[in-house]
PDB file of N, CA and C in Angstrom:
ATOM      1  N   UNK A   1       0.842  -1.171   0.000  1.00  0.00           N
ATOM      2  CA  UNK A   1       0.000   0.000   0.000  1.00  0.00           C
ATOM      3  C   UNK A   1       0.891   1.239   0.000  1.00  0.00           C
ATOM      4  N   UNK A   2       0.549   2.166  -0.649  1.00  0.00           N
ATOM      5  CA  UNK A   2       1.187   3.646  -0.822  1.00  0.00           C
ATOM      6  C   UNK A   2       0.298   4.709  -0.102  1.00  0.00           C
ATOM      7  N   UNK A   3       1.227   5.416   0.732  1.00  0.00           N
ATOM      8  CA  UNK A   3       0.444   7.122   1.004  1.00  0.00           C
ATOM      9  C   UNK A   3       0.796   7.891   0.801  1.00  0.00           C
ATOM     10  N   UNK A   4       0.344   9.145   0.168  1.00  0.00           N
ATOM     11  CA  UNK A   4       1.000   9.820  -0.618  1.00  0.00           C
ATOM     12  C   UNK A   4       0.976  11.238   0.867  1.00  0.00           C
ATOM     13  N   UNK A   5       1.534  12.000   0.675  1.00  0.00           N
ATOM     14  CA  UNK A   5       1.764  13.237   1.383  1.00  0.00           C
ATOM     15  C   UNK A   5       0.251  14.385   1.129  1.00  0.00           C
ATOM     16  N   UNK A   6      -0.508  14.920   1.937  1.00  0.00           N
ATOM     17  CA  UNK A   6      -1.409  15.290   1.684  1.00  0.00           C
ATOM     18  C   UNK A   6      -1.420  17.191   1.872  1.00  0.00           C
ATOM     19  N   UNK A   7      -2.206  17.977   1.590  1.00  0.00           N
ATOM     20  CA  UNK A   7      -2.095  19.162   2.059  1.00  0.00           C
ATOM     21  C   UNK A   7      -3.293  20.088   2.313  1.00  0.00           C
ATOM     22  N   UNK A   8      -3.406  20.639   3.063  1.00  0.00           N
ATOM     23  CA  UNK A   8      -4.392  21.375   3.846  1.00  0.00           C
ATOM     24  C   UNK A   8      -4.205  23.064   2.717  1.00  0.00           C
ATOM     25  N   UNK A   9      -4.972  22.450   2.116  1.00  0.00           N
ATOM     26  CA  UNK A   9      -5.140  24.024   1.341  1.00  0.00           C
ATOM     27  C   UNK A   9      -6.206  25.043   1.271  1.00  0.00           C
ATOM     28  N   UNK A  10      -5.427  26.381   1.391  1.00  0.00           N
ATOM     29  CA  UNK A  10      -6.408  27.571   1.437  1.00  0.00           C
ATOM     30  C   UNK A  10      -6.467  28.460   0.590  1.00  0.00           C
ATOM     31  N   UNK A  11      -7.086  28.411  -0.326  1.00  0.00           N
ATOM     32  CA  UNK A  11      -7.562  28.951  -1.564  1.00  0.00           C
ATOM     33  C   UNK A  11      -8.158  30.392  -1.974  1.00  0.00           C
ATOM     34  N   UNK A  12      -8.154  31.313  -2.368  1.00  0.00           N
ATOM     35  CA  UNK A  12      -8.528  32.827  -2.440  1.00  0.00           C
ATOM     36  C   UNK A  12      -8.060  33.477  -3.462  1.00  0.00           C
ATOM     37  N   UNK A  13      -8.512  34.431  -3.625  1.00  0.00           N
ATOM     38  CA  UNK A  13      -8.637  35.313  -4.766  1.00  0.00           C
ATOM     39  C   UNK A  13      -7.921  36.908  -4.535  1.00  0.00           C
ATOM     40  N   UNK A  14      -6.894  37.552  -4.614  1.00  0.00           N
ATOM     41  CA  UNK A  14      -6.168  38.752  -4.094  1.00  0.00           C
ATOM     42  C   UNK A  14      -6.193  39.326  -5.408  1.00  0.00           C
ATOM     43  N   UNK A  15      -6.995  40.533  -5.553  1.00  0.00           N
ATOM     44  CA  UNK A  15      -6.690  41.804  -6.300  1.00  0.00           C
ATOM     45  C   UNK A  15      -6.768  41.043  -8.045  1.00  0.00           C
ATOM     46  N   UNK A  16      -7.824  40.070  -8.663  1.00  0.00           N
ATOM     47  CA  UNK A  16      -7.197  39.296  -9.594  1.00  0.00           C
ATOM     48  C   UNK A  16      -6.322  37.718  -9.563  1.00  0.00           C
ATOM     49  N   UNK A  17      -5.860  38.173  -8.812  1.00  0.00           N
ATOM     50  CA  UNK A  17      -4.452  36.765  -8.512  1.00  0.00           C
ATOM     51  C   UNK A  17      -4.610  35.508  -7.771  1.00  0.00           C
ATOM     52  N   UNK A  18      -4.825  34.317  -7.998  1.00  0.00           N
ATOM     53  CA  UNK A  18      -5.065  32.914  -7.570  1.00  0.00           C
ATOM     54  C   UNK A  18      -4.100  32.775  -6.462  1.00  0.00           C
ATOM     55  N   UNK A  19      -4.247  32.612  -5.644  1.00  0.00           N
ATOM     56  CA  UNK A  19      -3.312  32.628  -4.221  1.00  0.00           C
ATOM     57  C   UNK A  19      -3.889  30.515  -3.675  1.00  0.00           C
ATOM     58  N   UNK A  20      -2.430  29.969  -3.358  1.00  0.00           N
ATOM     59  CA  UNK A  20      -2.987  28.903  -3.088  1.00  0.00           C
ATOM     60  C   UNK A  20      -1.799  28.941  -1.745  1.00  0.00           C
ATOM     61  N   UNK A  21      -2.085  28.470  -0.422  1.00  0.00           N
ATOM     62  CA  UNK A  21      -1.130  28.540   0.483  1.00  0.00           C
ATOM     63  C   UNK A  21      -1.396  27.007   1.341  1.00  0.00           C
ATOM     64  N   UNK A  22      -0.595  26.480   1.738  1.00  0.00           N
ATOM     65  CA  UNK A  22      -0.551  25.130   1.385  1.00  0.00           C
ATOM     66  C   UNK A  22       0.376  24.779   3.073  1.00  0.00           C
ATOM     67  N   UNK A  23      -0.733  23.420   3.754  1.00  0.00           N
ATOM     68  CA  UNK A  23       0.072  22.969   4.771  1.00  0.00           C
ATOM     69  C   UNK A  23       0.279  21.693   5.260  1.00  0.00           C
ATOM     70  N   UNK A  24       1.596  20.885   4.847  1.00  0.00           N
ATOM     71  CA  UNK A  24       1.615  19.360   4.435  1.00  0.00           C
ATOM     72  C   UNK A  24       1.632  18.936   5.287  1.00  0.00           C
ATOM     73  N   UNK A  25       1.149  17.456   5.181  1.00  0.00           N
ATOM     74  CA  UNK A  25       1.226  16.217   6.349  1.00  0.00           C
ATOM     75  C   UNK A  25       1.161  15.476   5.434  1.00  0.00           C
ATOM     76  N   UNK A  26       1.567  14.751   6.501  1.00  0.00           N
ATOM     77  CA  UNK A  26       2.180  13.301   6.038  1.00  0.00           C
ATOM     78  C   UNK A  26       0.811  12.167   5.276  1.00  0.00           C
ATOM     79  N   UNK A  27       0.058  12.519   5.975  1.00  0.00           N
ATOM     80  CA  UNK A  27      -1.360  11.518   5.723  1.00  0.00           C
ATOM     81  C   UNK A  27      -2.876  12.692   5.617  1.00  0.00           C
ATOM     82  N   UNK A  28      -3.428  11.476   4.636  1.00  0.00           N
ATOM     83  CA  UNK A  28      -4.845  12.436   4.595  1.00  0.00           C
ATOM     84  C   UNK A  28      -5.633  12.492   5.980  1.00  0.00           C
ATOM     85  N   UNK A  29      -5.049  11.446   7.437  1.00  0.00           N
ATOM     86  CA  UNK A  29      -5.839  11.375   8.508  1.00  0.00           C
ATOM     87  C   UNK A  29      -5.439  12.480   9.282  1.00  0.00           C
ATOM     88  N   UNK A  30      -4.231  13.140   9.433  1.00  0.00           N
ATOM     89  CA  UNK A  30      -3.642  13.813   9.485  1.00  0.00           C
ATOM     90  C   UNK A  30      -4.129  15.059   9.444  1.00  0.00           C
ATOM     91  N   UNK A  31      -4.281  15.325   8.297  1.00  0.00           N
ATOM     92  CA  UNK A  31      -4.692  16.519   7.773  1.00  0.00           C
ATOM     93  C   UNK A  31      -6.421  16.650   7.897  1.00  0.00           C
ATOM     94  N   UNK A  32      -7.058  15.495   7.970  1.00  0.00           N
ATOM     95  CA  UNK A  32      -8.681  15.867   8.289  1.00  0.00           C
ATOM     96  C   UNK A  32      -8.539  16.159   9.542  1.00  0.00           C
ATOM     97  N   UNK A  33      -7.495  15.508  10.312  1.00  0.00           N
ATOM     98  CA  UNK A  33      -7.786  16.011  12.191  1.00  0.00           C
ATOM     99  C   UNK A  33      -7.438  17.240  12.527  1.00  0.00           C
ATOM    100  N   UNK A  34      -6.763  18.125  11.603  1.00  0.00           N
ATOM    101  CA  UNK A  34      -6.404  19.350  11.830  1.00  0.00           C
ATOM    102  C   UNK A  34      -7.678  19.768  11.403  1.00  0.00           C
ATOM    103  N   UNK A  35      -8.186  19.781  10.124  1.00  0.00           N
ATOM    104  CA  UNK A  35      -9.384  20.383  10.142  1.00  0.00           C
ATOM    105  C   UNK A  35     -10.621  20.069  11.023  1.00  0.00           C
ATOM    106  N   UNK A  36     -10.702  19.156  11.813  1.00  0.00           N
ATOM    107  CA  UNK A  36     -11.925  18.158  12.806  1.00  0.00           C
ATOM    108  C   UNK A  36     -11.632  19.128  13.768  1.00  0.00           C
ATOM    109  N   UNK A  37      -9.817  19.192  14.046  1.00  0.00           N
ATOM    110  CA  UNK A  37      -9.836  20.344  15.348  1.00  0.00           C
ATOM    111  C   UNK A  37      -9.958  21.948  15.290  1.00  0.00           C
ATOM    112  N   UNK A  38     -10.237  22.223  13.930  1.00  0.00           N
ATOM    113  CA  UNK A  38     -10.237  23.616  13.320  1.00  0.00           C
ATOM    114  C   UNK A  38      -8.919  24.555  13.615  1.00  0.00           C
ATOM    115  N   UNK A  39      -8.311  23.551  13.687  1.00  0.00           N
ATOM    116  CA  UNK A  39      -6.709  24.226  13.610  1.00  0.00           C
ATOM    117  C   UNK A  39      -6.515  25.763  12.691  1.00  0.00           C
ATOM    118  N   UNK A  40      -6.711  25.203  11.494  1.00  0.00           N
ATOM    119  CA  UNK A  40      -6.949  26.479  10.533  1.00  0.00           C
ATOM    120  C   UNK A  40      -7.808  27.709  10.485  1.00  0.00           C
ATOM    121  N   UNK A  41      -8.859  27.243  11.400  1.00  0.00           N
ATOM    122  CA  UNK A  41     -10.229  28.052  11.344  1.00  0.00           C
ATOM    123  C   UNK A  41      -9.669  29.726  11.532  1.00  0.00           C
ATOM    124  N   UNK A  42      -8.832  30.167  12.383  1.00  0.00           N
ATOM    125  CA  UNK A  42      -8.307  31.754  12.943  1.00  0.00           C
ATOM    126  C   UNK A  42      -8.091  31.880  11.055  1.00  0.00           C
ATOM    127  N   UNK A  43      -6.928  31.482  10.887  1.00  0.00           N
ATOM    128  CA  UNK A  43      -6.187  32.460   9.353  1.00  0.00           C
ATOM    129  C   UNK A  43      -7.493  32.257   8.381  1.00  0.00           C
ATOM    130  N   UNK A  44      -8.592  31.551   7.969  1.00  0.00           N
ATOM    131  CA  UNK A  44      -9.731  31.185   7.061  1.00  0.00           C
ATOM    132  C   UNK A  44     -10.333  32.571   7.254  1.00  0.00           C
ATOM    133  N   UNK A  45     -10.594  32.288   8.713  1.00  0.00           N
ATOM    134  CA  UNK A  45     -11.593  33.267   9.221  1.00  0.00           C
ATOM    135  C   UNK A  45     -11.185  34.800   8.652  1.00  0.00           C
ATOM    136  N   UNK A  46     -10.009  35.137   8.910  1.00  0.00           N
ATOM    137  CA  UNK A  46      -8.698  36.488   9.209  1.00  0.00           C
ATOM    138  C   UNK A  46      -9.071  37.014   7.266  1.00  0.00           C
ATOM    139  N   UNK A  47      -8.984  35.797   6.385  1.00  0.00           N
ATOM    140  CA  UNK A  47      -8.784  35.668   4.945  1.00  0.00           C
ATOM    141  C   UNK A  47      -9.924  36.106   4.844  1.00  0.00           C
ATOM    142  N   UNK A  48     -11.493  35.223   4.902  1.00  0.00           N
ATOM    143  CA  UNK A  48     -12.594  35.276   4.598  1.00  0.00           C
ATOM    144  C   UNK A  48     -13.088  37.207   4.771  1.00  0.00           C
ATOM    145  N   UNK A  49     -12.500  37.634   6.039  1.00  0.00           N
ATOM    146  CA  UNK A  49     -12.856  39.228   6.334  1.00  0.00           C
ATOM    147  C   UNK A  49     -12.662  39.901   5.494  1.00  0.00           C
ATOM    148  N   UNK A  50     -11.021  39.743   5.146  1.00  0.00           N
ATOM    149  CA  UNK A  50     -10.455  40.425   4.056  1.00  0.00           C
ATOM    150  C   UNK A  50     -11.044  40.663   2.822  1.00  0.00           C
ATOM    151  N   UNK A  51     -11.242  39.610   2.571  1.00  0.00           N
ATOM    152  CA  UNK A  51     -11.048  39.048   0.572  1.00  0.00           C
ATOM    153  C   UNK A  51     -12.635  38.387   0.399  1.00  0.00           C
ATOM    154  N   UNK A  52     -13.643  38.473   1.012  1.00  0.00           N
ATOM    155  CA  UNK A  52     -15.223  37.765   1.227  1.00  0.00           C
ATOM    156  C   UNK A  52     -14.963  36.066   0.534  1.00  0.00           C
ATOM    157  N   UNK A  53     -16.057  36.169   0.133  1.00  0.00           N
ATOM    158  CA  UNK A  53     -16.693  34.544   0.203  1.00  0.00           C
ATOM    159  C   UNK A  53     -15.696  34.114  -0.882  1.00  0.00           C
ATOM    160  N   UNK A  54     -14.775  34.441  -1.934  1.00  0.00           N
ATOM    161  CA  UNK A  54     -14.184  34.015  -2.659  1.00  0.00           C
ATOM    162  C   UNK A  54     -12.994  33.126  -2.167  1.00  0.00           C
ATOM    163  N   UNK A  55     -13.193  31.964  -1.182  1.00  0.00           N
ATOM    164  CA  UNK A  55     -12.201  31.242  -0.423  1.00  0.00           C
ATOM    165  C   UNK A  55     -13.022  30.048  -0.366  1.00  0.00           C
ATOM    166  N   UNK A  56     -11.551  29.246  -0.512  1.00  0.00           N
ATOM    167  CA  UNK A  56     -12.384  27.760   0.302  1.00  0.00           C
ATOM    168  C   UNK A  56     -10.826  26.991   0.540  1.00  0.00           C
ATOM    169  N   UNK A  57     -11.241  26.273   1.681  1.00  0.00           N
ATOM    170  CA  UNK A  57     -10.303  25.228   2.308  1.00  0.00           C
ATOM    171  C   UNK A  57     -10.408  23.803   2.130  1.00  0.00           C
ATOM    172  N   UNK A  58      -9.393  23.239   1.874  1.00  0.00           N
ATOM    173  CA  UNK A  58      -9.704  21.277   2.010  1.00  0.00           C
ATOM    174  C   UNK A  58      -8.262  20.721   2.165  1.00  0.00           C
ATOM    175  N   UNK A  59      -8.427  19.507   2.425  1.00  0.00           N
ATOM    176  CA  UNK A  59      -7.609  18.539   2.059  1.00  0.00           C
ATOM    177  C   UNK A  59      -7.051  17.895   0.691  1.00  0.00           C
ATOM    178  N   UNK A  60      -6.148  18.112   0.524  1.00  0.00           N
ATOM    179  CA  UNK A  60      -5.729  17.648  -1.006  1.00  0.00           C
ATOM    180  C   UNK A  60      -5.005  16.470  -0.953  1.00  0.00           C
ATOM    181  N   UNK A  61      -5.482  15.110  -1.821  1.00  0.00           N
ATOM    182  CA  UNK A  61      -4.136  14.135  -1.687  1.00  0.00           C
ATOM    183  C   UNK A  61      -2.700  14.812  -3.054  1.00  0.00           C
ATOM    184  N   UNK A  62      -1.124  14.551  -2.444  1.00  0.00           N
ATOM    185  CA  UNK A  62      -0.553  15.220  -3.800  1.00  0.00           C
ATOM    186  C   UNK A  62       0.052  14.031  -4.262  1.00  0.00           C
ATOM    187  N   UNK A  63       0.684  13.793  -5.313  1.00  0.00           N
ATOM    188  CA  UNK A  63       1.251  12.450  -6.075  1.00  0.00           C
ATOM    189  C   UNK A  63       2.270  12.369  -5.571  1.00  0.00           C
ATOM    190  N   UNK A  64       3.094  13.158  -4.263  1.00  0.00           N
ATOM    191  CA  UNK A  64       4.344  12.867  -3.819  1.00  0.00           C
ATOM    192  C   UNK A  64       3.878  11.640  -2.650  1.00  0.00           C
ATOM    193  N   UNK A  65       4.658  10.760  -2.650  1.00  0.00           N
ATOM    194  CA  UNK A  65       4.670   9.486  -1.942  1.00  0.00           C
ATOM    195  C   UNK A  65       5.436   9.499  -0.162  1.00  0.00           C
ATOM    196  N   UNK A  66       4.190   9.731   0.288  1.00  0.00           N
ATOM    197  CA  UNK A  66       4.886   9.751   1.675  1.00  0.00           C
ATOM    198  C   UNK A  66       5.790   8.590   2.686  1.00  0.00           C
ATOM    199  N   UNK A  67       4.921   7.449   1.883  1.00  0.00           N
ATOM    200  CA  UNK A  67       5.732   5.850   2.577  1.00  0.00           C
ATOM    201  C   UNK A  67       4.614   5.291   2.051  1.00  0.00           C
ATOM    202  N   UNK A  68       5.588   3.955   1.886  1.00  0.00           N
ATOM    203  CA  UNK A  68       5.191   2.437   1.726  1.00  0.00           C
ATOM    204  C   UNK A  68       5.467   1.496   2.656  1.00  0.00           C
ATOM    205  N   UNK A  69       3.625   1.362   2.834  1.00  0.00           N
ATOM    206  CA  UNK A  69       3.340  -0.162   3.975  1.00  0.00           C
ATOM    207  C   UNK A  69       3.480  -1.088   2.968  1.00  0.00           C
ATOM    208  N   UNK A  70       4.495  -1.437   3.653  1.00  0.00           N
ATOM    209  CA  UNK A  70       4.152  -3.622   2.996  1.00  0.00           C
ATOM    210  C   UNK A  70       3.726  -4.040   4.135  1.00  0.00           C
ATOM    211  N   UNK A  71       3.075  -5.464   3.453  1.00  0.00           N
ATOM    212  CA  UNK A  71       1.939  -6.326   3.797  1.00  0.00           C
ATOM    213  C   UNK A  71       3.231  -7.266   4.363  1.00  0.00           C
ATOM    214  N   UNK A  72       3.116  -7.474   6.224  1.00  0.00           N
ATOM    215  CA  UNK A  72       3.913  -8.508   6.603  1.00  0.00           C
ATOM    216  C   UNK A  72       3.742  -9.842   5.980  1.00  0.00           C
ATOM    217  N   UNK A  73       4.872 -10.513   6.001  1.00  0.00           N
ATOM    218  CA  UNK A  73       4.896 -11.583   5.282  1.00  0.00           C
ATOM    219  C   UNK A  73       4.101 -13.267   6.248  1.00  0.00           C
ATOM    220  N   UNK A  74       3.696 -13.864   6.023  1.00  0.00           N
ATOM    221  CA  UNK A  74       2.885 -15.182   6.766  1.00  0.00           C
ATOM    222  C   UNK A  74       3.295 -15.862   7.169  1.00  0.00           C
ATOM    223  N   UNK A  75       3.576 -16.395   8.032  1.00  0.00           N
ATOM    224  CA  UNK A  75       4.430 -18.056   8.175  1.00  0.00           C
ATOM    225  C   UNK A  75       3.952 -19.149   7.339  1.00  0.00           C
ATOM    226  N   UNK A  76       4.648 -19.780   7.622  1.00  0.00           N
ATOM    227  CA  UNK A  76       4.070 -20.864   6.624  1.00  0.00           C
ATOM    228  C   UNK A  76       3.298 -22.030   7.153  1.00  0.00           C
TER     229      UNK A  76
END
């Protein structure tokens, strides 16, 4: 099995300009428990005042490979 490295991204719109700001972990479980604990919620919030509804936050899986579980092997 493969896991790839995941990222907590916050998305917005500045003056025209696509702004993507980005915060990695290791796992997608990882990164939902930061959002479960609203870790992010202050800077969303801080953004959302600024710049209005043109924001959104998630979890992203990225194609970089964080580790490989192998499957222990059986006795015989």
């Amino acid at each position: 099995m493969i896991e790839y490295f995941t990222a907590l991204v916050i998305a917005y719109t500045l003056h025209g300009h696509d702004i993507e700001t980005a915060v990695w972990f290791e796992s997608e479980k990882h990164c939902s428990r930061a959002m479960e604990n609203r870790s992010a919620d202050f800077m969303y919030d801080y953004l959302f005042d600024l710049y209005g509804n043109d924001i959104s936050m998630g979890c992203y899986t990225t194609d970089k490979v964080s580790k490989l579980v192998r499957p222990r092997v059986r006795p015989n």
